[in-house]
Each structure stands twice: as structure tokens, then as C-alpha cells.
N, C-alpha and C. Protein backbone atom coordinates (compact mmCIF):
# COMPACT_ATOMS: atom_id res chain seq x y z
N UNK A 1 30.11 11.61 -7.58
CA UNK A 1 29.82 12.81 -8.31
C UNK A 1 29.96 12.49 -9.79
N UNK A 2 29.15 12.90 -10.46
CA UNK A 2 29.01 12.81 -11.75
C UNK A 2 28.80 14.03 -12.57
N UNK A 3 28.91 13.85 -14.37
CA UNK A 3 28.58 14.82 -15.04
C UNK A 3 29.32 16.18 -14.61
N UNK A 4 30.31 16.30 -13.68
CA UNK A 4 30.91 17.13 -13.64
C UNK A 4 31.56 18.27 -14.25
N UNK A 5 31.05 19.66 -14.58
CA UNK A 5 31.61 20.81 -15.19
C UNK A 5 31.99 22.00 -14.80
N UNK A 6 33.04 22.89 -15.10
CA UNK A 6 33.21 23.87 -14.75
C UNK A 6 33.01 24.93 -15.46
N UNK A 7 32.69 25.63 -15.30
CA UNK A 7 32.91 27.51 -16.60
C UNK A 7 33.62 28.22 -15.97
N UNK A 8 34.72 28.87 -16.41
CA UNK A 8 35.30 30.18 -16.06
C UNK A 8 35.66 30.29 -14.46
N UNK A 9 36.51 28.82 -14.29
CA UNK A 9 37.04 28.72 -12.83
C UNK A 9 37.82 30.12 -11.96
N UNK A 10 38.58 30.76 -13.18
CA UNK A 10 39.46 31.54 -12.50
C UNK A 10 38.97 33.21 -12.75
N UNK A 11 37.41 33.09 -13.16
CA UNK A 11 36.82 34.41 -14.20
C UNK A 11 35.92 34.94 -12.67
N UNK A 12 35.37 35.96 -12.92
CA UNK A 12 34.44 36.99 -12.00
C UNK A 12 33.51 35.58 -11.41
N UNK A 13 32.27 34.82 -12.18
CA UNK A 13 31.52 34.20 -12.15
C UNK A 13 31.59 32.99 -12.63
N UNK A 14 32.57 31.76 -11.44
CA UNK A 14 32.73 30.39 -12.06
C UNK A 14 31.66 29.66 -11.86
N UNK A 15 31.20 28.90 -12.78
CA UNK A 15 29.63 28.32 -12.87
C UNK A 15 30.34 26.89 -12.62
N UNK A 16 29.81 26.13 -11.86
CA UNK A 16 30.17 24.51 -11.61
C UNK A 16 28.27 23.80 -11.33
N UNK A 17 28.32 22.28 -12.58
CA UNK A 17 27.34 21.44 -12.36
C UNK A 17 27.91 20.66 -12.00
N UNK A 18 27.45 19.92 -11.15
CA UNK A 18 27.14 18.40 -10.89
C UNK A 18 26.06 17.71 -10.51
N UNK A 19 26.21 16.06 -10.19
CA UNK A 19 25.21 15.61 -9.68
C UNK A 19 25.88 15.01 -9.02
N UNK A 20 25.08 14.45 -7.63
CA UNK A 20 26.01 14.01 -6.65
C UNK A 20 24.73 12.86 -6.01
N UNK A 21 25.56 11.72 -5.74
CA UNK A 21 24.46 10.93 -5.15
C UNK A 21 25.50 10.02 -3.84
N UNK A 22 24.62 10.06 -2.50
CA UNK A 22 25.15 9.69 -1.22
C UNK A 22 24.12 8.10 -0.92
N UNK A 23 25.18 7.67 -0.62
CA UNK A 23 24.59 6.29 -0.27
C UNK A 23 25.05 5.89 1.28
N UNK A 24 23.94 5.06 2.20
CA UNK A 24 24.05 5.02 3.20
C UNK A 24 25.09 5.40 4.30
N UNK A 25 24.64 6.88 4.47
CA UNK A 25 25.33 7.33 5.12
C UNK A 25 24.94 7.13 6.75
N UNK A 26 25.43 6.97 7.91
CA UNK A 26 25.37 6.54 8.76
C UNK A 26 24.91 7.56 9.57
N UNK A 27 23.52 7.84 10.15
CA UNK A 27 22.41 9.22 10.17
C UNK A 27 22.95 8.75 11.98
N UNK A 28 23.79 8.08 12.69
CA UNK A 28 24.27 8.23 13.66
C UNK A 28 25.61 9.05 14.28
N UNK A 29 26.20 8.40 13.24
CA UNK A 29 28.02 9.70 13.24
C UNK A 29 27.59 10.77 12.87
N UNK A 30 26.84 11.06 12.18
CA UNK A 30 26.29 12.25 11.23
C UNK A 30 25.81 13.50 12.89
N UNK A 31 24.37 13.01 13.14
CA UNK A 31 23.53 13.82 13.83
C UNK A 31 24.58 13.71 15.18
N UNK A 32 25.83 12.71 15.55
CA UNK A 32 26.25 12.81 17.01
C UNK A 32 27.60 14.16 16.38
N UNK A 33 27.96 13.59 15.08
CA UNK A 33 29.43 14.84 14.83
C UNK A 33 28.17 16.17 15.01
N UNK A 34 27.14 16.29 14.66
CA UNK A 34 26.98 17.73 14.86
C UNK A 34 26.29 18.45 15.60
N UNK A 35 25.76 17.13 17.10
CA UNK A 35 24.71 17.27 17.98
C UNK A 35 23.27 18.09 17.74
N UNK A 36 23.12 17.43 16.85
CA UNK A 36 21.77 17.86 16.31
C UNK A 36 20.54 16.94 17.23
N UNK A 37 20.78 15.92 17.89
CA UNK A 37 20.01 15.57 18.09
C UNK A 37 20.08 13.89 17.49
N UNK A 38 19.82 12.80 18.83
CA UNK A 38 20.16 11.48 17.91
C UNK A 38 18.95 11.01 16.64
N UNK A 39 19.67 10.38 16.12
CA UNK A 39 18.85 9.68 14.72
C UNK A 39 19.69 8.16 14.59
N UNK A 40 19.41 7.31 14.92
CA UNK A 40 19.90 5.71 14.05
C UNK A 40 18.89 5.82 12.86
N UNK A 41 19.84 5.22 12.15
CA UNK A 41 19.50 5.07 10.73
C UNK A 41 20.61 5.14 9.48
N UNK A 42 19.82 5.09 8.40
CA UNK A 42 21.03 5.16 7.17
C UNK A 42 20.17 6.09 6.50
N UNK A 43 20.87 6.81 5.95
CA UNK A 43 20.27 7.84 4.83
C UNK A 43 20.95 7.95 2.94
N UNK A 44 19.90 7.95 2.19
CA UNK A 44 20.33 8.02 0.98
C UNK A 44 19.88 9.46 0.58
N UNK A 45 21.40 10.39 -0.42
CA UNK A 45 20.61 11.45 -1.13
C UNK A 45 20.80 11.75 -2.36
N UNK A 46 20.48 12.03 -3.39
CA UNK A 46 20.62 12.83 -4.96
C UNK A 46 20.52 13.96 -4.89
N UNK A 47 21.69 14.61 -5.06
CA UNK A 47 21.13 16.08 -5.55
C UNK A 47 21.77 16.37 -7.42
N UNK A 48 20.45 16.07 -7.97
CA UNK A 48 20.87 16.21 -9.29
C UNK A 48 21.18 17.22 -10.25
N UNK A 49 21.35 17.80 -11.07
CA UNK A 49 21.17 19.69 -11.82
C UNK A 49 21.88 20.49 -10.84
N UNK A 50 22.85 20.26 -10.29
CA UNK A 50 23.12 21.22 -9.09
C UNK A 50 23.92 22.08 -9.94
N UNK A 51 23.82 23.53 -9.96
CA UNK A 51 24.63 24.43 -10.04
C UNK A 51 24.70 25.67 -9.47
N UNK A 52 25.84 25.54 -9.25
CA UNK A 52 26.73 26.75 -7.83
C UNK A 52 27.00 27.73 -9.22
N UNK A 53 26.96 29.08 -8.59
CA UNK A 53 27.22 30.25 -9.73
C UNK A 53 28.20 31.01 -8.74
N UNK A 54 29.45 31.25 -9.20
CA UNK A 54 30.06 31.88 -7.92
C UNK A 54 30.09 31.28 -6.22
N UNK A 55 29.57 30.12 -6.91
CA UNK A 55 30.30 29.09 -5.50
C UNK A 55 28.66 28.74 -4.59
N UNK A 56 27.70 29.60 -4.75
CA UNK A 56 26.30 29.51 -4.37
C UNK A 56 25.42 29.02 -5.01
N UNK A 57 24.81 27.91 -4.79
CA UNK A 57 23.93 27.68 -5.50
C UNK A 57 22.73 28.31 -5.83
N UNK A 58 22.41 27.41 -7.24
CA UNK A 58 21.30 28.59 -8.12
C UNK A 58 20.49 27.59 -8.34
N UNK A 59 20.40 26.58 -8.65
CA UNK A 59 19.68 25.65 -8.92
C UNK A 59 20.14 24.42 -8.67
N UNK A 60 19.34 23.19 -8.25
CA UNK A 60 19.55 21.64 -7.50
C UNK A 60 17.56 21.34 -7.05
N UNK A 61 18.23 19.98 -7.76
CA UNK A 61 16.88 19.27 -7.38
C UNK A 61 17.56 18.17 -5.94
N UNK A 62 17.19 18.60 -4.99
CA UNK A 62 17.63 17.72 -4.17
C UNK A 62 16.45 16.59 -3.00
N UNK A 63 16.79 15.15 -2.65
CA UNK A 63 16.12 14.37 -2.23
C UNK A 63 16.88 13.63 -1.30
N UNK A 64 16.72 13.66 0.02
CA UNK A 64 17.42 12.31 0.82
C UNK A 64 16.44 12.20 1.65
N UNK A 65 16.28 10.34 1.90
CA UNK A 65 15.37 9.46 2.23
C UNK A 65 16.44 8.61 2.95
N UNK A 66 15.37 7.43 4.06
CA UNK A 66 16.15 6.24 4.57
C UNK A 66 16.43 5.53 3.51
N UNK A 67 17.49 5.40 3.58
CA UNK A 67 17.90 3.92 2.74
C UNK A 67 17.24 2.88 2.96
N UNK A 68 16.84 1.90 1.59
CA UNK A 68 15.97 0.54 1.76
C UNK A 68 17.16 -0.32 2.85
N UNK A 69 16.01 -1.28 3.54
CA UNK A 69 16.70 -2.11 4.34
C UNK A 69 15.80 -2.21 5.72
N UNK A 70 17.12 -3.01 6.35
CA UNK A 70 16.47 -3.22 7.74
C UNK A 70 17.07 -3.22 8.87
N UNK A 71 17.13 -2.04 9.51
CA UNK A 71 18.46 -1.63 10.23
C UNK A 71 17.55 -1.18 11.49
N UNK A 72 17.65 -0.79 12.93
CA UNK A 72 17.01 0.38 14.10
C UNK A 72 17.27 1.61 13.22
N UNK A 73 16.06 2.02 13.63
CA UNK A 73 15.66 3.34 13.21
C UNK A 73 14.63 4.07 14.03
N UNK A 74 15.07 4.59 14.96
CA UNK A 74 15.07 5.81 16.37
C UNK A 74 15.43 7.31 15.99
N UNK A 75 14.33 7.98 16.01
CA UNK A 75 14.98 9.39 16.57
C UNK A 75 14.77 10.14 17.65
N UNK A 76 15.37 11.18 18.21
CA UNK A 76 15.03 11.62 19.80
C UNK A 76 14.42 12.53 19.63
N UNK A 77 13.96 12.96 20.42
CA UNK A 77 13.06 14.10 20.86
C UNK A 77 13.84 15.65 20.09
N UNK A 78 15.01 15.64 20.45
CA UNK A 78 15.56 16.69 20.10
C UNK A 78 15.67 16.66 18.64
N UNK A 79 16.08 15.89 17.96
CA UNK A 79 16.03 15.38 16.72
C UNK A 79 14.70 16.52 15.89
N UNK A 80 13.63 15.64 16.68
CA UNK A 80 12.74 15.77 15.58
C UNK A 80 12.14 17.31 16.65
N UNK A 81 12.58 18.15 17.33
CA UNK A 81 12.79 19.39 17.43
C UNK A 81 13.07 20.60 16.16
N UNK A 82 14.86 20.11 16.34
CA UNK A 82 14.97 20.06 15.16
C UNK A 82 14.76 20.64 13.50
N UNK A 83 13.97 19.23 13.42
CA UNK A 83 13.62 19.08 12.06
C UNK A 83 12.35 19.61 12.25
N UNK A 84 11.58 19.66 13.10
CA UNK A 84 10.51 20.90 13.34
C UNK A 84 10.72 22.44 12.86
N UNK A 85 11.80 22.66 13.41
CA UNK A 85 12.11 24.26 13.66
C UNK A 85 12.91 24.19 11.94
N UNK A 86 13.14 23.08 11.58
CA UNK A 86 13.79 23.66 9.84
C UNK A 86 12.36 23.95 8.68
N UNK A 87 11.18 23.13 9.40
CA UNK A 87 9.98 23.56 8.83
C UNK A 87 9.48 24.66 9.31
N UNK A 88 9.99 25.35 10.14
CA UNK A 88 9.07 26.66 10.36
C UNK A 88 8.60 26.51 11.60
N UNK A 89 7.66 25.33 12.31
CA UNK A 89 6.62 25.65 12.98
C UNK A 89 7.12 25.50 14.30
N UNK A 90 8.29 24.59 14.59
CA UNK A 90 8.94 24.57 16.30
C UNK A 90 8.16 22.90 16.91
N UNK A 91 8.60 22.37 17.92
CA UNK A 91 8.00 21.55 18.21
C UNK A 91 7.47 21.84 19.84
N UNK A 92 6.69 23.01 19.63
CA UNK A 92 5.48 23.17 20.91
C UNK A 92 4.86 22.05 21.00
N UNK A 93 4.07 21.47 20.08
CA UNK A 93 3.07 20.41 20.56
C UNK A 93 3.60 19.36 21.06
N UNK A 94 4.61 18.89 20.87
CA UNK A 94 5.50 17.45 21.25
C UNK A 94 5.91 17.74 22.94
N UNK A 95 6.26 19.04 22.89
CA UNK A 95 6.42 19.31 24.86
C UNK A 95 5.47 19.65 25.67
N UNK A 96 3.96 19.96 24.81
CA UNK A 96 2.62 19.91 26.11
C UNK A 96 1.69 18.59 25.80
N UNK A 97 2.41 17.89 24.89
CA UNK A 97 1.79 16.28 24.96
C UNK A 97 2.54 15.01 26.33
N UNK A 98 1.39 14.13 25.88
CA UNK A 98 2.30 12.92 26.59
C UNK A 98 3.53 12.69 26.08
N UNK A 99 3.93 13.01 24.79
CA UNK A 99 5.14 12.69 23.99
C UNK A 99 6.48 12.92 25.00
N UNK A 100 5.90 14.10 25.67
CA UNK A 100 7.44 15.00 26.39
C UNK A 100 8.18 14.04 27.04
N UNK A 101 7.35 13.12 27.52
CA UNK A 101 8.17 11.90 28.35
C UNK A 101 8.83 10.81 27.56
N UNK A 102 8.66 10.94 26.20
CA UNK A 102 9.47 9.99 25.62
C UNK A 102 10.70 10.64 25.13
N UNK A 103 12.34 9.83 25.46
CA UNK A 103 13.21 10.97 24.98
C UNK A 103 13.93 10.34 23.32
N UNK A 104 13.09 8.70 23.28
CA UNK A 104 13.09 8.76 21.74
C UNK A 104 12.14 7.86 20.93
N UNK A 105 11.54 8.03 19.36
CA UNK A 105 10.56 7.31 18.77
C UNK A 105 11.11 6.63 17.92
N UNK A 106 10.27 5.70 17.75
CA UNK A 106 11.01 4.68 15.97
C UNK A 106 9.88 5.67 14.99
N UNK A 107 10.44 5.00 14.29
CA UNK A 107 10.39 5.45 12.33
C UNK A 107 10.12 4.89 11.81
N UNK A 108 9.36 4.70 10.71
CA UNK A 108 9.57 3.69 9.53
C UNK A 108 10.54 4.33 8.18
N UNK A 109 10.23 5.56 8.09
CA UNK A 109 10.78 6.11 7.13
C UNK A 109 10.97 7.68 7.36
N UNK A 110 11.99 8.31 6.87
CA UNK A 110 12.29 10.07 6.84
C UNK A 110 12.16 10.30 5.27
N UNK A 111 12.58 11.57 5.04
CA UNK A 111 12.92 11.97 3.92
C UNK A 111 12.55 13.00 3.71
N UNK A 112 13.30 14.14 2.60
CA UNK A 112 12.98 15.63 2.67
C UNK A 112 13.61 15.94 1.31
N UNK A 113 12.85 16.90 0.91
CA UNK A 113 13.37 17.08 -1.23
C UNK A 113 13.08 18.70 -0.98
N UNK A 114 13.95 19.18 -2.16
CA UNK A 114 13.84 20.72 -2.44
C UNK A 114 14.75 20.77 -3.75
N UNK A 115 13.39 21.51 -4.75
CA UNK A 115 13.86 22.16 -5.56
C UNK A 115 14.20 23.61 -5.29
N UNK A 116 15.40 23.44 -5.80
CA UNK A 116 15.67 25.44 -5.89
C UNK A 116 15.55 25.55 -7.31
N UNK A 117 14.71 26.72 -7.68
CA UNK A 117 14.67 27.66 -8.27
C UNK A 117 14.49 28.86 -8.18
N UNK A 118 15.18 30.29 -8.72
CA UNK A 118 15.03 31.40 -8.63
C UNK A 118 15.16 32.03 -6.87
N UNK A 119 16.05 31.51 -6.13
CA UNK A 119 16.34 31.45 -5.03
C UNK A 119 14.97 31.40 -4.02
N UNK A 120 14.21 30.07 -4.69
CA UNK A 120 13.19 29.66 -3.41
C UNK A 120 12.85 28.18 -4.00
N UNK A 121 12.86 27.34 -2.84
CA UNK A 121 13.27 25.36 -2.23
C UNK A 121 11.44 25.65 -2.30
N UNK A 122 11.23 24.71 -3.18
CA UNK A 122 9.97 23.93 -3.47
C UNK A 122 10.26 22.50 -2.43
N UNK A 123 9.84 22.54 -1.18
CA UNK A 123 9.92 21.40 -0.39
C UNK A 123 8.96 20.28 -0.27
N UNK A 124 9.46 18.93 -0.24
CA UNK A 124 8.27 18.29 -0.26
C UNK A 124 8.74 17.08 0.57
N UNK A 125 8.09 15.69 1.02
CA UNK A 125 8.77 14.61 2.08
C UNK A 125 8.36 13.40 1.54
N UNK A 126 8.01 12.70 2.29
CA UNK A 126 8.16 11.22 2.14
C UNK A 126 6.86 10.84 1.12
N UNK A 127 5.45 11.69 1.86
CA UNK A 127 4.29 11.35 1.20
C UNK A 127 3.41 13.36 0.91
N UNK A 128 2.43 12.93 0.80
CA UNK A 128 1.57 14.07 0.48
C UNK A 128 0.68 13.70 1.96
N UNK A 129 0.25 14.84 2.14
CA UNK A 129 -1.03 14.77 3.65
C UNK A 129 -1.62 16.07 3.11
N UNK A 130 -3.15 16.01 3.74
CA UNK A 130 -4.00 17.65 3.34
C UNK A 130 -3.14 18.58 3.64
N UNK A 131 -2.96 19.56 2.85
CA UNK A 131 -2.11 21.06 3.23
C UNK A 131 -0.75 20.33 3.59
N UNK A 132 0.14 19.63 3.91
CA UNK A 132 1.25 19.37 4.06
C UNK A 132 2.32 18.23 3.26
N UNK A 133 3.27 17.48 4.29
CA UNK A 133 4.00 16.59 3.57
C UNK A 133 4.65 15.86 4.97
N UNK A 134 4.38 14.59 4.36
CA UNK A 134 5.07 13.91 6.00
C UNK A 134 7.03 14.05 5.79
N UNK A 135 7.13 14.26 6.43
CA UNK A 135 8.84 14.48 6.70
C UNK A 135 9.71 13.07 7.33
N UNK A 136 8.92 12.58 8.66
CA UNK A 136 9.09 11.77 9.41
C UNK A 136 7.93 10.65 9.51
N UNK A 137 7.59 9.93 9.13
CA UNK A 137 7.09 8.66 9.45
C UNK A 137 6.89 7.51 10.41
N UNK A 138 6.21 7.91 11.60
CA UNK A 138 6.52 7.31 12.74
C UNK A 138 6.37 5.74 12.47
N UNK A 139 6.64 4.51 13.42
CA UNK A 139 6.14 3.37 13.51
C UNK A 139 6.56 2.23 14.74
N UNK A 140 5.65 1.35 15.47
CA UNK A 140 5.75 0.94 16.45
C UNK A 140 5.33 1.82 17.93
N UNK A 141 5.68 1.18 19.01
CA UNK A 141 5.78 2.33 20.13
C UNK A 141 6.42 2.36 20.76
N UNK A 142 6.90 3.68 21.13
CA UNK A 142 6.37 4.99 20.68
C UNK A 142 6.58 5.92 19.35
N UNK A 143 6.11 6.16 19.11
CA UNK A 143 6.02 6.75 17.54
C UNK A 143 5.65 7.88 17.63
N UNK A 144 6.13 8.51 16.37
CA UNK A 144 5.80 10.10 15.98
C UNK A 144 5.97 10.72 14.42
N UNK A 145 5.41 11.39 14.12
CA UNK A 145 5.10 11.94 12.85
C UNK A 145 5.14 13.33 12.40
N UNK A 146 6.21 13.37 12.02
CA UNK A 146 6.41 14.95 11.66
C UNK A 146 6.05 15.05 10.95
N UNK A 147 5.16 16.60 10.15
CA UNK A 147 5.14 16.97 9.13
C UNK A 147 5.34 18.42 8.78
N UNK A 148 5.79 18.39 7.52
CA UNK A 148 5.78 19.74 7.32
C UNK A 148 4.89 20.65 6.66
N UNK A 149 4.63 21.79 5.97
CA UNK A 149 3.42 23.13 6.03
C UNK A 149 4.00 23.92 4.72
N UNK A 150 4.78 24.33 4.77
CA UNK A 150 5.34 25.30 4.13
C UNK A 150 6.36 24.15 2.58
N UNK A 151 5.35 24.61 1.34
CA UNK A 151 6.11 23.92 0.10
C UNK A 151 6.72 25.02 -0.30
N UNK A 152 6.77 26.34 -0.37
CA UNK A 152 7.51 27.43 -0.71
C UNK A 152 8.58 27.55 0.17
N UNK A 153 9.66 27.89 0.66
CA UNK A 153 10.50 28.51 1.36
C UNK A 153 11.59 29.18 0.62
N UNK A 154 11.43 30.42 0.90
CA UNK A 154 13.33 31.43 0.34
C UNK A 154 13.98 30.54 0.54
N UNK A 155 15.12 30.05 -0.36
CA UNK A 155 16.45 29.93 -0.05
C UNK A 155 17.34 30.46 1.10
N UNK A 156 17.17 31.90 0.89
CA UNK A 156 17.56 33.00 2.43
C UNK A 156 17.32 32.47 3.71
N UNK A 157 15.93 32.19 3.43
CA UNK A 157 15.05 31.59 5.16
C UNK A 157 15.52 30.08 5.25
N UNK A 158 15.49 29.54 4.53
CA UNK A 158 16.02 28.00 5.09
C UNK A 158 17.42 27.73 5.58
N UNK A 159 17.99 28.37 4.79
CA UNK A 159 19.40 28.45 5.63
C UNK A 159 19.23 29.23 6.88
N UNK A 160 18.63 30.80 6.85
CA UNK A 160 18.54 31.04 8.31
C UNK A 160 17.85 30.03 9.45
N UNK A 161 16.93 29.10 8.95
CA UNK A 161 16.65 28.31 9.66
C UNK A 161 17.60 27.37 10.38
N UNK A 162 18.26 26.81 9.15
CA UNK A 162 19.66 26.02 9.56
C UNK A 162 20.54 26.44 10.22
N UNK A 163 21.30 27.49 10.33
CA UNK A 163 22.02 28.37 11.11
C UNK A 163 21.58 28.54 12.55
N UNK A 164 19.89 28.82 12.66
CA UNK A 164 19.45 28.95 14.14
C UNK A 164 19.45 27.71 14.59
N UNK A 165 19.13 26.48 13.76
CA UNK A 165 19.26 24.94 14.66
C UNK A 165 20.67 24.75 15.17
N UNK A 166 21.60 25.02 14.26
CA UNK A 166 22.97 24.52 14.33
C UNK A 166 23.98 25.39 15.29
N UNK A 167 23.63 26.85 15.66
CA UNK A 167 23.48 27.73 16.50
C UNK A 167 22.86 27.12 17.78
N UNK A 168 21.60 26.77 17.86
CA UNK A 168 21.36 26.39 18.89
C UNK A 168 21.65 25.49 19.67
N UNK A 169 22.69 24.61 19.13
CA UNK A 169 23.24 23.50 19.26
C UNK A 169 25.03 23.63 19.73
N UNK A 170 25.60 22.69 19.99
CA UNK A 170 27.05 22.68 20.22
C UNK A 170 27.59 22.71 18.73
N UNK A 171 28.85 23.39 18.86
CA UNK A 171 30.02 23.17 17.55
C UNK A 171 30.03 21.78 17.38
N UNK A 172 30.63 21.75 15.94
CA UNK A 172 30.91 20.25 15.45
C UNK A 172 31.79 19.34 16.40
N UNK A 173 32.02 18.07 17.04
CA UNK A 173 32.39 16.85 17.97
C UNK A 173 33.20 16.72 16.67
N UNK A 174 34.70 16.97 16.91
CA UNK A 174 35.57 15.86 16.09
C UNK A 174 36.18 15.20 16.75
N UNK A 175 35.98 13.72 16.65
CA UNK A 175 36.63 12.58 17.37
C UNK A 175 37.82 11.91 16.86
């Protein structure tokens, strides 16, 4: 964490910036502590300009991607469920495809960015595609490719999104 500030910690409205940057974090302990669904991999993130106003954030440019390297990199079915249903659209098509029988794909690369401003996440992913943004990057076989639709999202709605994945899922595994 860097650049670290506070305003008026103990006042009505304490304003706190930072920037915060995560380095290979282990996208296996991660997705098994919160049964989201498996993922091998390493993940890097920045969230730079971040400022919480009363403890909520108001503004953050945020980005996490695979970390460079060369590590297995698998995600499961449920996984990229998931990360479906945090874009909005659900992963119907993945369970009336041949896909349904695979219960996991390699990757070459993930990654997912959101600006907040004015309480709505300008979202964007790894690359640009017509009308969308790849999220997930399939490679090898079996492979798969998420993408996402929606570059606008409320602040409000993405967390309700998050809440219904993490809801739909088991409580946090502390080992």
C-alpha cells in the first residue's frame, strides 16, 4: 500500500486514499477459501486512486490480471459460472453445449478492470472483442472463453451480483 492518507478519521465523513498493488496471489487458496469455484493460477492487481468516503468507496481505478510466467492455469466449470453470473449474463450456454462434460478448461490469460466513478464500474478485460471484452482467455484442450457485455455497471448491481455468487456458494473454508 502506498501514498497513503487519511481526512478527518474520527469526524462524520473520514476520507482515506490509497493505492494498493497485489502480487501473485495464489488464485488456488483464494477460489478453494471461498468455494467459488476452482482456478490454478497466480493473479496480479492495482487498485490505484482508491478512495473510501466514510469507509465506501467513491472512486478506484482497479485491474487484476494473471501474473507473467509459467505456472498450470485451469479453471472449472463452476468457476467460470461464476464469473459469468458477475457479468450479468449466467452461464446457460456452457450447460447446453458439449462443454457441460468438461468439469475443467486451461487459460492462457484472465483479467478484469473497473473504474468507479460517480457510483458506476466502467468494466473492461483482458482484450477488446465487437460489443464486448474477453474476461477469460481460453487455450489448449479443452478451452473456453469468457466474455463479458456490459462496460457500464452500478456499483449497487455489481456487488449485488457478488453477494448472489458468494450466496450461492458455501461460507468461507478456514483451514
Amino acid at each position: 500500500m502506498t501514498n497513503l492518507t487519511m481526512q478527518n478519521p474520527l469526524g462524520i465523513t473520514p476520507i482515506l486514499n490509497a493505492d494498493i498493488a497485489l502480487r501473485n496471489l495464489d488464485l488456488g487458496s483464494l477460489t478453494r477459501t471461498f468455494s467459488f469455484g476452482a482456478i490454478e493460477g497466480k493473479l496480479d492487481g492495482d487498485i490505484d486512486d482508491l478512495q473510501l468516503q466514510n469507509w465506501k468507496p467513491v472512486k478506484f481505478d482497479a485491474v487484476v490480471q494473471s501474473s507473467p510466467g509459467k505456472y498450470p492455469k485451469k479453471i472449472s466449470q463452476r468457476a467460470v459460472e461464476n464469473i459469468s453470473a458477475l457479468g450479468g449474463a449466467g452461464a446457460a450456454a456452457i450447460q447446453r453445449s458439449f462443454l457441460q462434460f468438461f468439469k475443467q478448461f486451461n487459460y492462457e490469460k484472465m483479467g478484469l478492470s473497473c473504474k468507479l466513478r460517480n457510483d458506476v464500474c466502467e468494466m473492461n478485460g483482458i482484450a477488446s472483442t465487437q460489443g464486448g471484452y474477453v474476461i477469460v482467455k481460453g487455450s489448449g484442450i479443452p478451452a473456453i472463453t469468457v466474455l463479458g457485455y456490459n462496460h457500464t455497471v452500478g456499483w449497487s448491481e455489481l456487488l449485488a451480483r457478488i453477494k448472489r455468487v458468494t450466496d450461492g456458494n458455501s461460507k468461507a473454508i478456514v483451514k
